[in-house]
PDB file of N, CA and C in Angstrom:
ATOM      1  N   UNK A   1      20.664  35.135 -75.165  1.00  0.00           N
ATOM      2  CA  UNK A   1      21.248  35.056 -76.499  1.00  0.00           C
ATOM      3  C   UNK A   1      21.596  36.431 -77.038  1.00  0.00           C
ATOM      4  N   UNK A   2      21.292  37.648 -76.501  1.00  0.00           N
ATOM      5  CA  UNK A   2      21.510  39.054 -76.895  1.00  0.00           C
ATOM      6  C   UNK A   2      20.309  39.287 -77.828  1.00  0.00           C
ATOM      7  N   UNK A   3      20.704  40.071 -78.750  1.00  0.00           N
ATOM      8  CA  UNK A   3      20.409  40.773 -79.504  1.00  0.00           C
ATOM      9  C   UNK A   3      19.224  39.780 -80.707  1.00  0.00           C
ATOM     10  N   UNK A   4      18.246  39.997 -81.047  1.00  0.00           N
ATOM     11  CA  UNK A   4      17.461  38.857 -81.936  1.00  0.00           C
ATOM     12  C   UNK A   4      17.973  38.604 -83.104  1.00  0.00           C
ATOM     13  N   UNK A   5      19.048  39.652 -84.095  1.00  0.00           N
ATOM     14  CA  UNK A   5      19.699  39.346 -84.552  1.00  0.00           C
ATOM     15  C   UNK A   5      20.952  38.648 -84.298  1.00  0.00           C
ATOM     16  N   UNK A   6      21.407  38.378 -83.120  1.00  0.00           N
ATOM     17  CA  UNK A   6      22.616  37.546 -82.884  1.00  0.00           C
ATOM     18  C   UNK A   6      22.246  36.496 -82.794  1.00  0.00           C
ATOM     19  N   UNK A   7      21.000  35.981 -82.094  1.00  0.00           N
ATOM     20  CA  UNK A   7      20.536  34.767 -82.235  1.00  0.00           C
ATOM     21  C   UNK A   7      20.131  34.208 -83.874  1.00  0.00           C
ATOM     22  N   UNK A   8      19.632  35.027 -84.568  1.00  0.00           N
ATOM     23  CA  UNK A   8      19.440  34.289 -85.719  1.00  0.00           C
ATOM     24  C   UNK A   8      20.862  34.148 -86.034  1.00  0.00           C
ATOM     25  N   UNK A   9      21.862  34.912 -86.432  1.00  0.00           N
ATOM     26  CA  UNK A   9      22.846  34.613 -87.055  1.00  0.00           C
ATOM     27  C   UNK A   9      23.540  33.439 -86.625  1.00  0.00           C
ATOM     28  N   UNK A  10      23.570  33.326 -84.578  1.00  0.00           N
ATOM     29  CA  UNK A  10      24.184  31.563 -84.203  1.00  0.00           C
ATOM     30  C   UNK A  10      23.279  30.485 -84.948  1.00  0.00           C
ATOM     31  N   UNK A  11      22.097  30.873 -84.800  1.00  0.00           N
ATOM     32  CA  UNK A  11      21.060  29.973 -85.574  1.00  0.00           C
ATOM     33  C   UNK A  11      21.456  29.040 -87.254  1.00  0.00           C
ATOM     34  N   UNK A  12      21.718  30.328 -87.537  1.00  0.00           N
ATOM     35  CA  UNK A  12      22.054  30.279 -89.520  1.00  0.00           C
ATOM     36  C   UNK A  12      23.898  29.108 -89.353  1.00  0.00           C
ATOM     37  N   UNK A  13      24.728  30.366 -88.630  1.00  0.00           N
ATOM     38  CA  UNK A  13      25.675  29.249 -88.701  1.00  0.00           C
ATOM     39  C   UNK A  13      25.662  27.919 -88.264  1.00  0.00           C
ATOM     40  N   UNK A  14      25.289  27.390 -87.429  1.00  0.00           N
ATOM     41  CA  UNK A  14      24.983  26.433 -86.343  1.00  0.00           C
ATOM     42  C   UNK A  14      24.196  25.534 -87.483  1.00  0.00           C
ATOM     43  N   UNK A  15      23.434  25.676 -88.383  1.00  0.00           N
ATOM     44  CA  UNK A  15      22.480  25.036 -88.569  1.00  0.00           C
ATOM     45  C   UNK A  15      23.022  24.634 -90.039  1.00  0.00           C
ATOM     46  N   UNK A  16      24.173  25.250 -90.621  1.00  0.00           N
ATOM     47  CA  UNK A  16      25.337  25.441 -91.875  1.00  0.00           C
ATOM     48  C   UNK A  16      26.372  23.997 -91.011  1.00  0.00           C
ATOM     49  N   UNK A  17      26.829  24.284 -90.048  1.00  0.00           N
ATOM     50  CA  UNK A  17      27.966  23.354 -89.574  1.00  0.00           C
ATOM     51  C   UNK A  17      27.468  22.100 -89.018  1.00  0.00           C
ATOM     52  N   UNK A  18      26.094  21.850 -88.684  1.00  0.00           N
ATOM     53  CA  UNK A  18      25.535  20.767 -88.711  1.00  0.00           C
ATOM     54  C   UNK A  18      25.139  20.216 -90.177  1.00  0.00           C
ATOM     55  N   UNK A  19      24.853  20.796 -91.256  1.00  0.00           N
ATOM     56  CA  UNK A  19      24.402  20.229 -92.300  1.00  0.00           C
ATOM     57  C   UNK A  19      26.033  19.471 -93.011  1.00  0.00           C
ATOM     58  N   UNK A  20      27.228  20.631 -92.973  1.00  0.00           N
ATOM     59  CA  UNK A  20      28.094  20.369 -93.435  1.00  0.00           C
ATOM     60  C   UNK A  20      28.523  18.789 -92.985  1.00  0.00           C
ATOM     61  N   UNK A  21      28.390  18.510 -91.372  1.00  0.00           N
ATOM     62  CA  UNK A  21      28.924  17.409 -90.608  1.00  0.00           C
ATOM     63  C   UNK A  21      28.036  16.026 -91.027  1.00  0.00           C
ATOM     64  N   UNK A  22      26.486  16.036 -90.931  1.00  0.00           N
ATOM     65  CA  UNK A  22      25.505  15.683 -91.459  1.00  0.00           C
ATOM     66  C   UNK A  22      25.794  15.341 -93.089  1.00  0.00           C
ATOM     67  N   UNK A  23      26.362  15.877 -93.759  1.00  0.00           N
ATOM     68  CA  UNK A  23      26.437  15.461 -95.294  1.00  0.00           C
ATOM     69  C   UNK A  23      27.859  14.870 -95.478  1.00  0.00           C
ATOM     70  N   UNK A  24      28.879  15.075 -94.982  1.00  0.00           N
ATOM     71  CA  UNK A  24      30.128  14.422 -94.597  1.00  0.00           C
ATOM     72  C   UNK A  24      30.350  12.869 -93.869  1.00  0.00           C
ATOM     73  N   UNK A  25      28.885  12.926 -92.922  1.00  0.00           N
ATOM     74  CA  UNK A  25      29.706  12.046 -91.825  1.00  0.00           C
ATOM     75  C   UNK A  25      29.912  10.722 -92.466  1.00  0.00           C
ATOM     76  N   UNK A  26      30.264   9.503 -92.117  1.00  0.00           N
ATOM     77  CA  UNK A  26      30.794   8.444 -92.596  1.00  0.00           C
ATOM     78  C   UNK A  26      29.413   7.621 -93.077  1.00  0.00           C
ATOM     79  N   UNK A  27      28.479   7.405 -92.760  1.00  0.00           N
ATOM     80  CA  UNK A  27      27.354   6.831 -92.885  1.00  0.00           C
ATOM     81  C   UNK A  27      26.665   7.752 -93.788  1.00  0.00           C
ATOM     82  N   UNK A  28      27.033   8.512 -93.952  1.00  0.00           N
ATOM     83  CA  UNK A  28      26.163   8.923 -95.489  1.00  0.00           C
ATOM     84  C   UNK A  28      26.833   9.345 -96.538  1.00  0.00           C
ATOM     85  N   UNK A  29      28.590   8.765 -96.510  1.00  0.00           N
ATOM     86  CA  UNK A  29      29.845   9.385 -97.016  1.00  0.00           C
ATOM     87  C   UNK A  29      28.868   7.854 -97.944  1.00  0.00           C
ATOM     88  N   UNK A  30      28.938   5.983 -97.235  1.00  0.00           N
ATOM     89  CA  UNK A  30      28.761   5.005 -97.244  1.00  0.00           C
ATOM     90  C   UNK A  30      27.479   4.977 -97.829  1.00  0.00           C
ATOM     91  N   UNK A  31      26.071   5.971 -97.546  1.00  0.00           N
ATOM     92  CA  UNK A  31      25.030   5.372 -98.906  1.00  0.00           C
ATOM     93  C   UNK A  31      25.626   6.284-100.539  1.00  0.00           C
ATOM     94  N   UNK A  32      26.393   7.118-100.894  1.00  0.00           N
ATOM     95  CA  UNK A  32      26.228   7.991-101.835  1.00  0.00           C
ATOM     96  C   UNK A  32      27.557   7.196-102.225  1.00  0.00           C
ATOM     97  N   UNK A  33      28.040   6.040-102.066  1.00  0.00           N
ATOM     98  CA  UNK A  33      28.845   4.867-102.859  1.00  0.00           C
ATOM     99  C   UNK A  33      27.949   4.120-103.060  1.00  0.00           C
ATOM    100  N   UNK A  34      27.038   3.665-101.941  1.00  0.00           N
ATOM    101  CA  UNK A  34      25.694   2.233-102.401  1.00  0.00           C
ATOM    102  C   UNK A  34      24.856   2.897-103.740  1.00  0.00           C
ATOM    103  N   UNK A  35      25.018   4.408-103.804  1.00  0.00           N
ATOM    104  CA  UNK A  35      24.127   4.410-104.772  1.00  0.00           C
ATOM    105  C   UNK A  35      23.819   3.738-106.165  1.00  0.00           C
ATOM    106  N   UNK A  36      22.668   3.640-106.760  1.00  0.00           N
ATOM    107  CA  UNK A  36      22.669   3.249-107.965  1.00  0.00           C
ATOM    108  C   UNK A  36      23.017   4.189-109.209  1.00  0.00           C
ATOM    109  N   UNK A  37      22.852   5.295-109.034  1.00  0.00           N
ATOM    110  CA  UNK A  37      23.753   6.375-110.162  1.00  0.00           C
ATOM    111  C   UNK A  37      23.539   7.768-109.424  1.00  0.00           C
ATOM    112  N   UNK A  38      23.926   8.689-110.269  1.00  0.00           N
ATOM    113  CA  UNK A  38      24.610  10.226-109.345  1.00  0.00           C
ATOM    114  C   UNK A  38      23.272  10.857-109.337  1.00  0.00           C
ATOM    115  N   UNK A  39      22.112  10.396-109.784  1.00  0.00           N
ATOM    116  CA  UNK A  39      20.574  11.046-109.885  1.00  0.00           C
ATOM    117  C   UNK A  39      19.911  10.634-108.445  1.00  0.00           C
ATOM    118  N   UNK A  40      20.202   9.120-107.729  1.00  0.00           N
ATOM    119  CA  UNK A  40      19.895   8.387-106.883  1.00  0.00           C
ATOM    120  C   UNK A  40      20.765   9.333-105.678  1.00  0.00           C
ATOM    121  N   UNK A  41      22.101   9.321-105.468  1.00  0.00           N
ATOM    122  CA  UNK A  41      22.509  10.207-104.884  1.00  0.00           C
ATOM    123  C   UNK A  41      21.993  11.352-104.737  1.00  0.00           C
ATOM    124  N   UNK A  42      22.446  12.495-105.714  1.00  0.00           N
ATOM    125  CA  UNK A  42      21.958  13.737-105.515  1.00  0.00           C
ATOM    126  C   UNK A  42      19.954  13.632-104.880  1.00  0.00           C
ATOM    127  N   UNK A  43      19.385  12.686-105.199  1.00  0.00           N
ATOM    128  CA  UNK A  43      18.082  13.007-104.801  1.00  0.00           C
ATOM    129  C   UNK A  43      18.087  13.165-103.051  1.00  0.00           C
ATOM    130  N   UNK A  44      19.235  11.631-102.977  1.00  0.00           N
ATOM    131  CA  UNK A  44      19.524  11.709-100.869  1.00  0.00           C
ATOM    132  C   UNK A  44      19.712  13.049-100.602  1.00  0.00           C
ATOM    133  N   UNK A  45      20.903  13.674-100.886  1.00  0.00           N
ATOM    134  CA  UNK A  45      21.617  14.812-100.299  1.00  0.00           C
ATOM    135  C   UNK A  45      20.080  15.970-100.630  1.00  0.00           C
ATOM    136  N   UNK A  46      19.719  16.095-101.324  1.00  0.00           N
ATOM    137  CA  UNK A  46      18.266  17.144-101.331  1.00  0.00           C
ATOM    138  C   UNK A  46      17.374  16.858-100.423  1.00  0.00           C
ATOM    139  N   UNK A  47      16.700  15.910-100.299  1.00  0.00           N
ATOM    140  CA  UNK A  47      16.167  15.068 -99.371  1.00  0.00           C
ATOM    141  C   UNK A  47      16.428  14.941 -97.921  1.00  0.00           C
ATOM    142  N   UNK A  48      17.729  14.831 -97.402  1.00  0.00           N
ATOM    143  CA  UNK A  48      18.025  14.972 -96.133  1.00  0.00           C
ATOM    144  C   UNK A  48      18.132  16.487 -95.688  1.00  0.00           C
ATOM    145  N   UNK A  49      18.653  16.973 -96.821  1.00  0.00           N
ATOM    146  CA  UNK A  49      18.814  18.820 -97.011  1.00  0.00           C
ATOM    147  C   UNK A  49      17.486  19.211 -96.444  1.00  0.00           C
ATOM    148  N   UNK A  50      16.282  18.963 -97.176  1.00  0.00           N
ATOM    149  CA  UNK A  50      15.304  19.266 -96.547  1.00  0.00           C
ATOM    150  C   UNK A  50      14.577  19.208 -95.452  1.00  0.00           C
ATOM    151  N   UNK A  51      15.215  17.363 -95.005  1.00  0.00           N
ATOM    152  CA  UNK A  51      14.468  17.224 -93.919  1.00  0.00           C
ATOM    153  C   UNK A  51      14.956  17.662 -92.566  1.00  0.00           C
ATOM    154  N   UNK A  52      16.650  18.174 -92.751  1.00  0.00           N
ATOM    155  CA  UNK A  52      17.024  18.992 -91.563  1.00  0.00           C
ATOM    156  C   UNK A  52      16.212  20.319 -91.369  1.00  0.00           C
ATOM    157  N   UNK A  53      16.263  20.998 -92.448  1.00  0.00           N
ATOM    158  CA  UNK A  53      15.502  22.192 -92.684  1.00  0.00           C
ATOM    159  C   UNK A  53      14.425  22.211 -91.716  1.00  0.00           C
ATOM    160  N   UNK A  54      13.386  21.355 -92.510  1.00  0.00           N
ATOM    161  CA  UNK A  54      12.517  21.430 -91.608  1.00  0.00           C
ATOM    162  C   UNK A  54      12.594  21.120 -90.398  1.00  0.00           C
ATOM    163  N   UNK A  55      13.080  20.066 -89.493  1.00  0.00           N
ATOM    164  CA  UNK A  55      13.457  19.965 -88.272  1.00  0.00           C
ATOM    165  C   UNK A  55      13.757  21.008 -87.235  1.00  0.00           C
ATOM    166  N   UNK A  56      14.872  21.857 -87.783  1.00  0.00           N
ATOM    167  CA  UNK A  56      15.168  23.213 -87.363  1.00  0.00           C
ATOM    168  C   UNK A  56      14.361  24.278 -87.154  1.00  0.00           C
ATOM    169  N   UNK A  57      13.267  24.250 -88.562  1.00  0.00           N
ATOM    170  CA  UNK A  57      12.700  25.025 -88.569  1.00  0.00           C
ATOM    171  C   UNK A  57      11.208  25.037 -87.139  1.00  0.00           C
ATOM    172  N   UNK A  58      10.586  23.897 -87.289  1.00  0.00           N
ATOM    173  CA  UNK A  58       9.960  23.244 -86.118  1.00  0.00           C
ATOM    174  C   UNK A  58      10.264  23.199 -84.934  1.00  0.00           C
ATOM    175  N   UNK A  59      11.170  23.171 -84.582  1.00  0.00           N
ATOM    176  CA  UNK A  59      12.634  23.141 -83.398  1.00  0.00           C
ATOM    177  C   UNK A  59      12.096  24.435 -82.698  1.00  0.00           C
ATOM    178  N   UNK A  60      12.579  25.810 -84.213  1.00  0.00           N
ATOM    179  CA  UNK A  60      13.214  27.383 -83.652  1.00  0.00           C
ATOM    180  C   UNK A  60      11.471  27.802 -83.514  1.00  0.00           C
ATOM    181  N   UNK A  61      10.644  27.025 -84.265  1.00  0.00           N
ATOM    182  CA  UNK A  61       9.436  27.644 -84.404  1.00  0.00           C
ATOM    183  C   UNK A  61       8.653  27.531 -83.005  1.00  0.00           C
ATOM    184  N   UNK A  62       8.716  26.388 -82.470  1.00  0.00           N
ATOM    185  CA  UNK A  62       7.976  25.866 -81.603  1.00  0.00           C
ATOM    186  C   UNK A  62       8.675  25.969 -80.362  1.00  0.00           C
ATOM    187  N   UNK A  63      10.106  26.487 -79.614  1.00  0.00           N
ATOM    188  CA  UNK A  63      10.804  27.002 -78.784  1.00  0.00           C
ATOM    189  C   UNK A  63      10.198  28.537 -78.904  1.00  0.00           C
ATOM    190  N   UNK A  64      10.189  29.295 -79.942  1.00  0.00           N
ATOM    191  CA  UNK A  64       9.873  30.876 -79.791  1.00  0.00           C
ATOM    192  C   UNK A  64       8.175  30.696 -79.170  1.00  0.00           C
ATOM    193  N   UNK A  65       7.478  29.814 -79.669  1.00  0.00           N
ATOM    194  CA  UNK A  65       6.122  30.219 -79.604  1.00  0.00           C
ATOM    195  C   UNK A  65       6.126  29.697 -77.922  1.00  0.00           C
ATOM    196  N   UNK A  66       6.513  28.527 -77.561  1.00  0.00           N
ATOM    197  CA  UNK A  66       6.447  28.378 -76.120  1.00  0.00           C
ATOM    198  C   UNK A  66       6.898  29.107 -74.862  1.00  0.00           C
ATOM    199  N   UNK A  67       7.909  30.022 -75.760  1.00  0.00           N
ATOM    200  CA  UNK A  67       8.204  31.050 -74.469  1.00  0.00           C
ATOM    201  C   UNK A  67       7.761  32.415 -74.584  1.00  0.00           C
ATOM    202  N   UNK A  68       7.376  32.475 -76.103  1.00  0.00           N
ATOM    203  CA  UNK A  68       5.848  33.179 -76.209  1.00  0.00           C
ATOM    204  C   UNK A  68       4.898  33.477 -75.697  1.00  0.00           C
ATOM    205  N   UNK A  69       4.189  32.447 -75.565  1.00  0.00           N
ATOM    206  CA  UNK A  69       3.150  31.541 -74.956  1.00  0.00           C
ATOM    207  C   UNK A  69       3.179  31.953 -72.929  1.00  0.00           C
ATOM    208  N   UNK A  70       4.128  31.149 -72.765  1.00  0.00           N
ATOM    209  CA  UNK A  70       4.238  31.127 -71.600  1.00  0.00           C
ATOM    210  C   UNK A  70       5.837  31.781 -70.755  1.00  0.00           C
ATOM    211  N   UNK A  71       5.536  32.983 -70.739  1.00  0.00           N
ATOM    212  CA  UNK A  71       7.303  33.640 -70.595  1.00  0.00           C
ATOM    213  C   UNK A  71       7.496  33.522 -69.344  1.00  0.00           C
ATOM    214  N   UNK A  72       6.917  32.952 -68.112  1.00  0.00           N
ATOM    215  CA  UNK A  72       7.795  32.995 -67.196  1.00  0.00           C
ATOM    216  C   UNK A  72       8.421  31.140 -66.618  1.00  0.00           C
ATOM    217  N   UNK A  73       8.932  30.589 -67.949  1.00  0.00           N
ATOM    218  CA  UNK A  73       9.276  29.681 -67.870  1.00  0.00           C
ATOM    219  C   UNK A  73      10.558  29.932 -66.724  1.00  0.00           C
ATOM    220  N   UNK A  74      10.932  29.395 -66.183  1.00  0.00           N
ATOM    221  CA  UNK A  74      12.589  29.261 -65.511  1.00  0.00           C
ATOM    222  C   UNK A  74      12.854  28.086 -64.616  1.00  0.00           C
ATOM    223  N   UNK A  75      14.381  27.889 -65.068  1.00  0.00           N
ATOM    224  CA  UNK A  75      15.041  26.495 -64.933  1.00  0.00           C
ATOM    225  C   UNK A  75      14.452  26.050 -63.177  1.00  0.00           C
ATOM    226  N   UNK A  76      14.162  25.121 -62.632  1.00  0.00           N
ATOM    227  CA  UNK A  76      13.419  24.786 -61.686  1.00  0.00           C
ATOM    228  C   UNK A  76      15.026  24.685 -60.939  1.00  0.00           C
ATOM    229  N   UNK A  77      14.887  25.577 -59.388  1.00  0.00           N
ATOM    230  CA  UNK A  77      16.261  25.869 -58.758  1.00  0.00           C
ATOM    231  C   UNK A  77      16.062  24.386 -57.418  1.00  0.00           C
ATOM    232  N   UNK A  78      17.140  23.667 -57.463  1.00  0.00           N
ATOM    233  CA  UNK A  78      17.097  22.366 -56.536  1.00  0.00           C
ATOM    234  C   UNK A  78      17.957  22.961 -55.408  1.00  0.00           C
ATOM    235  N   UNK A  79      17.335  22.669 -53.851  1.00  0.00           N
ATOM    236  CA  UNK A  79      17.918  22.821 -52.974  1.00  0.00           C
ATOM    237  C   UNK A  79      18.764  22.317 -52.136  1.00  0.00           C
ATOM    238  N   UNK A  80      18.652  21.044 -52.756  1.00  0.00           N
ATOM    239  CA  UNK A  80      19.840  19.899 -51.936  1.00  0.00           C
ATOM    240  C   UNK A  80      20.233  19.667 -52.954  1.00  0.00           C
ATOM    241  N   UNK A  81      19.845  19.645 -54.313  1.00  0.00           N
ATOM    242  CA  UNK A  81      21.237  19.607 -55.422  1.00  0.00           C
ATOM    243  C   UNK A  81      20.896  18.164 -56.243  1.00  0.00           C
ATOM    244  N   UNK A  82      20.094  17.529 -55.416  1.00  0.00           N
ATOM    245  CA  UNK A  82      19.477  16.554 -56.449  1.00  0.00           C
ATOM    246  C   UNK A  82      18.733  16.697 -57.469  1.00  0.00           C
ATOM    247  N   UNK A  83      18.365  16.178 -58.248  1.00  0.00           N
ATOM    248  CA  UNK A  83      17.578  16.447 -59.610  1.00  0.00           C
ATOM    249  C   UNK A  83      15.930  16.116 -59.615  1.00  0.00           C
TER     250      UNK A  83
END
């Protein structure tokens, strides 16, 4: 990934263009019409806001600590090409 700052920054955007797609997509375009008023709405969009957050955050947290942990992870090399 280079530099630890280049990785956070794919991180930050990456994690901006999923929320954007995530708050757009058609199925949640479809509950924030079911809603019962714009308080009921806005609570979803905070709510899912958060719970990507955290996801990500758990995700980036628990990938750093495992190769942390254990750094000589590497992709297992197949010799006949099967899996």
């Amino acid at each position: 990934m280079g530099e630890p700052w280049e990785a956070l920054i794919w991180a930050i955007i990456l994690g901006l263009v999923w929320s954007a797609v995530i708050a757009i997509c058609p199925w949640q375009s479809s509950r924030y019409l079911m809603a019962k008023n714009e308080h009921v709405a806005i609570r979803s969009v905070v709510l899912a806001t958060v719970s990507i957050i955290a996801i990500y955050l758990f995700l980036h947290l628990s990938i750093s600590t495992i190769t942390t942990v254990k750094a000589d992870i590497y992709p297992k090399k197949y010799s006949s090409g099967l899996p």
